[in-house]
Protein backbone atom coordinates (compact mmCIF):
# COMPACT_ATOMS: atom_id res chain seq x y z
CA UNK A 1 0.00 0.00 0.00
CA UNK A 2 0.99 3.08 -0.62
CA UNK A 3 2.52 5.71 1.99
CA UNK A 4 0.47 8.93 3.22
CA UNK A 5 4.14 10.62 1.03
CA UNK A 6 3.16 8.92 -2.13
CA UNK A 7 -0.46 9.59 -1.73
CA UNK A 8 0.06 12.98 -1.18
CA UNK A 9 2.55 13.84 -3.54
CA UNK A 10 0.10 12.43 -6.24
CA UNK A 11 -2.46 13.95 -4.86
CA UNK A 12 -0.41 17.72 -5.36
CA UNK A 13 0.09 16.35 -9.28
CA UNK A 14 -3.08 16.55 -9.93
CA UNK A 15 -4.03 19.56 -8.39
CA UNK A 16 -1.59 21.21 -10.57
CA UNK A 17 -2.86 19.90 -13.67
CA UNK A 18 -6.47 20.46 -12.11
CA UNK A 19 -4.56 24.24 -11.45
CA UNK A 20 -3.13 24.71 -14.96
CA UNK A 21 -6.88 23.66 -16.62
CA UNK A 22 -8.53 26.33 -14.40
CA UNK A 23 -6.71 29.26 -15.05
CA UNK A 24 -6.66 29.00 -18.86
CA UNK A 25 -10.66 28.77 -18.81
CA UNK A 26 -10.72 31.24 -15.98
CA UNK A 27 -12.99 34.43 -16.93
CA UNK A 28 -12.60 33.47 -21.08
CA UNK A 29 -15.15 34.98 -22.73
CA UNK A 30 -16.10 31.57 -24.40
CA UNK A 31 -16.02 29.52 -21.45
CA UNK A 32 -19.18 26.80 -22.40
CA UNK A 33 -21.61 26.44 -19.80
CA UNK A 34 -24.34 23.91 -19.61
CA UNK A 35 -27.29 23.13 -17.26
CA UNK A 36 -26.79 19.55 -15.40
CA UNK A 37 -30.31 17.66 -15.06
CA UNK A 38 -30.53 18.81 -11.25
CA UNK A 39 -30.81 22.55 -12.77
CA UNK A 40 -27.01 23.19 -11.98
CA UNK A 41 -24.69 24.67 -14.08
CA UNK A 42 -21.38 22.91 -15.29
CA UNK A 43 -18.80 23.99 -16.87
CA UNK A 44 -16.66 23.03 -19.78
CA UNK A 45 -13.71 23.27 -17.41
CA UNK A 46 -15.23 21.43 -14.47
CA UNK A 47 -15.48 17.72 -17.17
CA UNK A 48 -11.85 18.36 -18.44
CA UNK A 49 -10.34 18.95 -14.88
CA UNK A 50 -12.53 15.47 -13.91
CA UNK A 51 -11.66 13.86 -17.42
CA UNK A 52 -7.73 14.23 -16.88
CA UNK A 53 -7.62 13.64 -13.08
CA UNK A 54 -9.70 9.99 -13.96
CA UNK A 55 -7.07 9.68 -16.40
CA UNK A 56 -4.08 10.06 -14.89
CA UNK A 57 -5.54 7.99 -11.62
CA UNK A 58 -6.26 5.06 -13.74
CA UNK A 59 -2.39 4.99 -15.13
CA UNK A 60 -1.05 5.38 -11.53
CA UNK A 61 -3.56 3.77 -9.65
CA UNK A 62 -5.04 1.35 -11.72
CA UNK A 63 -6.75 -0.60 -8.86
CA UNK A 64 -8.35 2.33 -6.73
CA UNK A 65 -11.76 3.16 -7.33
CA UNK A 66 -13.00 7.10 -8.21
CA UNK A 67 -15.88 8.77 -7.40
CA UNK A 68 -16.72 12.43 -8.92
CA UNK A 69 -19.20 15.08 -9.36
CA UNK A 70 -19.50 15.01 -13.46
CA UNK A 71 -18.47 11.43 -13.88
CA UNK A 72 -20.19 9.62 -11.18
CA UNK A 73 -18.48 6.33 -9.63
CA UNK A 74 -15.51 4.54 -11.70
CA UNK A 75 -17.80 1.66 -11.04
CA UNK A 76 -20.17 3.02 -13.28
CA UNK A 77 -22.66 4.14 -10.91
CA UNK A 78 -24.58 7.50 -11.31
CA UNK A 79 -23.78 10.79 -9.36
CA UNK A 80 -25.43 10.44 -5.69
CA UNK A 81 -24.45 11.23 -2.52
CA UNK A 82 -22.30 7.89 -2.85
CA UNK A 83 -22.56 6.61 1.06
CA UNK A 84 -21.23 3.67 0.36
CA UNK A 85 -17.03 2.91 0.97
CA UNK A 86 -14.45 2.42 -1.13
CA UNK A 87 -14.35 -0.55 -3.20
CA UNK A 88 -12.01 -3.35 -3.56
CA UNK A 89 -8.68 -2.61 -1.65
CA UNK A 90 -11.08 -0.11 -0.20
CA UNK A 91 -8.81 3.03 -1.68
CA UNK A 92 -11.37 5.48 -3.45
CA UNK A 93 -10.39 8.63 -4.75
CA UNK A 94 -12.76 11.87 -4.69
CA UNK A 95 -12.98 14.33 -6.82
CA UNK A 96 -14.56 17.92 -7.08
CA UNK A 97 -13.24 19.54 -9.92
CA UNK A 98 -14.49 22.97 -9.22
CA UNK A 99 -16.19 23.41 -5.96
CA UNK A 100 -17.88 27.12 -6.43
CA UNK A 101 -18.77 26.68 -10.02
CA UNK A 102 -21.15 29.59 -10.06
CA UNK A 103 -18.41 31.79 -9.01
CA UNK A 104 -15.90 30.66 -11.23
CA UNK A 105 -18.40 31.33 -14.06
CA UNK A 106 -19.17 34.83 -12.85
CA UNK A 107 -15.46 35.41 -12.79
CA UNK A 108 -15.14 35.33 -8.65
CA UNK A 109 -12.44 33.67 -7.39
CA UNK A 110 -13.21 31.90 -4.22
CA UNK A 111 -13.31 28.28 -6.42
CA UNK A 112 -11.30 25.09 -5.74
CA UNK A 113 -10.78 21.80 -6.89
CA UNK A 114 -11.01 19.27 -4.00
CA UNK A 115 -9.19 15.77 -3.87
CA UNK A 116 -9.70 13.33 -1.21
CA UNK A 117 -8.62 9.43 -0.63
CA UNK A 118 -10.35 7.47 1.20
CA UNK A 119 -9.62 4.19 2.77
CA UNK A 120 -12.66 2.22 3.92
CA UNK A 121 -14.58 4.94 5.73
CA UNK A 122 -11.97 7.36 6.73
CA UNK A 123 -10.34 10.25 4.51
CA UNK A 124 -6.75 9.70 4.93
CA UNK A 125 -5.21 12.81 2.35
CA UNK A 126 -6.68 15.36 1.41
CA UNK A 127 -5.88 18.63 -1.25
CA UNK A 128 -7.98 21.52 -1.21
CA UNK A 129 -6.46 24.19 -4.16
CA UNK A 130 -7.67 27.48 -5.00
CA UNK A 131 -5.02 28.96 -7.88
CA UNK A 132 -7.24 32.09 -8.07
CA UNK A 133 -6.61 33.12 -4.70
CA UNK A 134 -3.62 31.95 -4.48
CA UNK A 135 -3.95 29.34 -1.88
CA UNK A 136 -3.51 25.28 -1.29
CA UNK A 137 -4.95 23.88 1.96
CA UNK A 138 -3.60 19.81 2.17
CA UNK A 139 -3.47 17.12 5.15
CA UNK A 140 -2.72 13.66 5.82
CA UNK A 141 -4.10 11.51 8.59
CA UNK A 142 -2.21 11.87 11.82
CA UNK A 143 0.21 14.18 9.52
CA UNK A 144 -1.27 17.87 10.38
CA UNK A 145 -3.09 20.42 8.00
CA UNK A 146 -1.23 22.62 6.03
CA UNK A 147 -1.32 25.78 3.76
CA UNK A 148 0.85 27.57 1.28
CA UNK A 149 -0.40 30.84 -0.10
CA UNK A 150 1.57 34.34 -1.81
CA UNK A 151 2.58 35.36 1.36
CA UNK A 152 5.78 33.05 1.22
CA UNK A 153 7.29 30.08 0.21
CA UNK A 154 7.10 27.91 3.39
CA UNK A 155 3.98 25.89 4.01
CA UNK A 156 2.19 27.27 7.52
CA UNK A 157 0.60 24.23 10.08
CA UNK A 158 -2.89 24.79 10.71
CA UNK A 159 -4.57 25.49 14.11
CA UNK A 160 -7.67 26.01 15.13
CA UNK A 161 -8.88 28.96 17.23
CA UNK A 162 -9.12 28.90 20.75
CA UNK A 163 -12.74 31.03 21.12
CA UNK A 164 -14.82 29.67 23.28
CA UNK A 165 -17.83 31.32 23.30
CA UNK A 166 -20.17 32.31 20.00
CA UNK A 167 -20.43 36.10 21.71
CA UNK A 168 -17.04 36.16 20.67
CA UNK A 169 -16.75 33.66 17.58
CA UNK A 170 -16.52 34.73 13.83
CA UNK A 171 -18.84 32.79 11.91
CA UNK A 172 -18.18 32.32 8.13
CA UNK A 173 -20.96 30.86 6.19
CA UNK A 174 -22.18 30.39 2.22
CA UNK A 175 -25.34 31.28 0.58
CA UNK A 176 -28.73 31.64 2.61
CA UNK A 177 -31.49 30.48 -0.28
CA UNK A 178 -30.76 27.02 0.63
CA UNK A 179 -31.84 27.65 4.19
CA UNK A 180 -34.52 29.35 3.07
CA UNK A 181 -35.86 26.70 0.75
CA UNK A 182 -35.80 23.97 4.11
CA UNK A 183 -37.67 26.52 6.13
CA UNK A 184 -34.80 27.13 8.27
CA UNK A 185 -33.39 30.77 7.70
CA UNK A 186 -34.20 32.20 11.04
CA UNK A 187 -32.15 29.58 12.62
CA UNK A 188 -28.68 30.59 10.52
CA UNK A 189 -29.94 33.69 11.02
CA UNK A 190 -29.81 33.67 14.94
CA UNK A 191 -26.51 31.20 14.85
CA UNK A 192 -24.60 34.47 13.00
CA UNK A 193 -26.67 37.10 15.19
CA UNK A 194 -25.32 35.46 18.32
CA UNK A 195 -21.54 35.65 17.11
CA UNK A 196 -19.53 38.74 17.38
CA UNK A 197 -18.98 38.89 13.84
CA UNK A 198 -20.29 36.72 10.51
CA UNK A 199 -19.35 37.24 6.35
CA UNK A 200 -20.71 34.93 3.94
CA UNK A 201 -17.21 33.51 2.22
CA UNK A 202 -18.91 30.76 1.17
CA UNK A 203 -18.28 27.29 -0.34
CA UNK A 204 -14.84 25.29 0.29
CA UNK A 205 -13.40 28.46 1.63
CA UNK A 206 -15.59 29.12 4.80
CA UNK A 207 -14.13 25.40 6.07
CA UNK A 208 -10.74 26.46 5.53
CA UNK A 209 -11.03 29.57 7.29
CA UNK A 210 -12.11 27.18 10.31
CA UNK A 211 -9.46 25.19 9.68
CA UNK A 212 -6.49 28.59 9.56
CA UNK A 213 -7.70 29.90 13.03
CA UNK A 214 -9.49 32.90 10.99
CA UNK A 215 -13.18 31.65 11.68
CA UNK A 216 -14.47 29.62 14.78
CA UNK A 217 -17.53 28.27 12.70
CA UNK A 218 -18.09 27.93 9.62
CA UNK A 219 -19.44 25.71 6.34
CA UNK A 220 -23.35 25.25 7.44
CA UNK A 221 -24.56 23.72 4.67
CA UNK A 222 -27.88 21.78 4.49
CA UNK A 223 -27.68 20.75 1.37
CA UNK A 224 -24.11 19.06 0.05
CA UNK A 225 -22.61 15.97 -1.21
CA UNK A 226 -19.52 13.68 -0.66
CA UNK A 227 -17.19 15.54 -2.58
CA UNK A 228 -17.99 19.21 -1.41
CA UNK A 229 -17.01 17.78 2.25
CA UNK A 230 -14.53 14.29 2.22
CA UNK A 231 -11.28 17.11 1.92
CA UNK A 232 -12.49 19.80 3.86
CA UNK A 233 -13.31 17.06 6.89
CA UNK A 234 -9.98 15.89 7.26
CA UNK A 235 -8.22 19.25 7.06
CA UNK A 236 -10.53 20.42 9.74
CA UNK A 237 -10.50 17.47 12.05
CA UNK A 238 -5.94 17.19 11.54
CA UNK A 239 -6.14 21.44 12.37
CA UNK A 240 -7.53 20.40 15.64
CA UNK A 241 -11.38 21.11 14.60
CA UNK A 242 -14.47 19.31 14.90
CA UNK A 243 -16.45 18.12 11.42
CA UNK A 244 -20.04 16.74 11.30
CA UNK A 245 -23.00 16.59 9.47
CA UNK A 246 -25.71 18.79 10.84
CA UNK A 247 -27.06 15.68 12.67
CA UNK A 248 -23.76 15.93 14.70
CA UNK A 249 -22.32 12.82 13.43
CA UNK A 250 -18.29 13.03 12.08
CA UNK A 251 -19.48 11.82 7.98
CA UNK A 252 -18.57 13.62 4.93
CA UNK A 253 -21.29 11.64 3.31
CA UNK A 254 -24.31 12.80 5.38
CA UNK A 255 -25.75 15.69 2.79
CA UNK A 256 -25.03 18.39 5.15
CA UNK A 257 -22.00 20.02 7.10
CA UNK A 258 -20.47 22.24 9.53
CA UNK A 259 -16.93 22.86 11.43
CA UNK A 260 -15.83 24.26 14.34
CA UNK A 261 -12.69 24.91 16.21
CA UNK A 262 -14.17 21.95 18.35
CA UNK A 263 -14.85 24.20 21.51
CA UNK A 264 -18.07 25.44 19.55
CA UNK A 265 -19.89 22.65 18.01
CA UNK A 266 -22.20 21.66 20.34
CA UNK A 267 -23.76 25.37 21.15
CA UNK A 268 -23.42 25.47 17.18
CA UNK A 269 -25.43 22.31 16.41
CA UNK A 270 -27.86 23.62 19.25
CA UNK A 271 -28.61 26.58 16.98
CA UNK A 272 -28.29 25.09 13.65
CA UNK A 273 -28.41 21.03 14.07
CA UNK A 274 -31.64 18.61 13.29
């Protein structure tokens, strides 16, 4: 089997392919855009970063499964929320090739392409990278979390915060309408009224401001799938967070999620939780 190094360093190869396919499509005036059959949009550059990550996985790792957003389960299953583990020598590999794809095509650049490997049940590496913002968020298991953005060359360990009460927690969360549409607004709403400060970063990037120290609680989505979470989940949890589904259970396959800096979760999930 393969070390956490190998895994990892693969894992950075494809993010900078995933990187390099990104930023040439990035604001083009051309850029194709379609409507998927759940009524979101996809973009041309979302199926070529997917396309050439499944392709170079299958020549390097021709005996671990892949699951995706655009291309469903290597095992030819279609896109779900895929609850089920890894198959055969229970490695799976999972894939978000642009997490934020409404940004991206409105030319904002809090996108990402997430990469995650599983084994059995558990996330064991993870590679969160935004090239826009100039920022790569990685961790193994029992390795750390770590981050390398324009400020300098060295990668920084993450850490959690050390807040311990929401009166004086920053909360960073994404979009409201899908709150809304569940009936549940006025509960986000009173989580982010009770903190001493809240901004709406949104998607991949409101977990990895939990996961820096910069926000105590963040993510709070109610409506997500395997591959917006399995990354963020272990770079949380190896900062010294807490990551669970809005249930409180520690899944990245639960349709929902939220971190903390661990300190927070429960009076969080007391707000927000089902």
């Amino acid at each position: 089997m393969s070390s956490h190094e190998d895994d990892l360093a693969l894992a950075f190869e494809l993010a900078d392919v995933a990187d390099s396919i990104t930023l040439s499509r990035f604001r083009a005036e051309d850029l194709q855009v379609e409507t998927k059959p759940d009524l979101t949009p996809v973009t041309e550059a979302d199926r070529a970063v997917e396309r050439e990550i499944r392709r170079r996985l299958a020549a390097a790792r021709p005996g671990e499964s892949i699951v995706g957003e655009e291309y469903g389960d290597s095992d030819g299953k279609a896109n779900a929320h895929h609850r089920g583990r890894a198959t055969d020598n229970g490695r799976r590999w999972i894939i978000d090739p642009i997490d934020g794809t409404k940004g991206y095509m409105r030319g904002t650049p809090v996108w990402a392409t997430l990469l995650a490997l599983q084994q059995d049940e558990d996330v064991e590496v993870a590679v969160v990278s935004a090239p826009a913002l100039a920022r790569r968020w990685w961790a193994t298991r029992g390795g750390g979390a770590f981050m390398r953005d324009g400020l300098g060359p060295e990668p920084r360990p993450l850490h959690v915060s050390a807040i311990k009460k929401l009166e004086d927690a920053q909360a960073s969360y994404g979009g409201m309408a899908e709150w809304a549409k569940i009936g549940r607004l006025d509960a986000l709403l009173e989580l982010v009224s009770r903190c001493w400060r809240s901004r709406a970063f949104g998607d991949v990037w409101s977990y990895m401001l939990v996961a820096e120290g910069a926000a105590d609680v963040g993510g709070f989505d109610p409506k997500v799938t395997l591959w917006d979470l399995a990354a963020p989940l272990l770079i949380v949890e190896e900062a010294g967070g807490r990551f669970t589904d809005l249930h409180g259970v520690r899944r990245a396959d639960g349709g929902s999620g939220v971190a903390t800096n661990g300190l927070l979760h429960d009076a969080t999930l007391a707000i927000v939780g089902w």
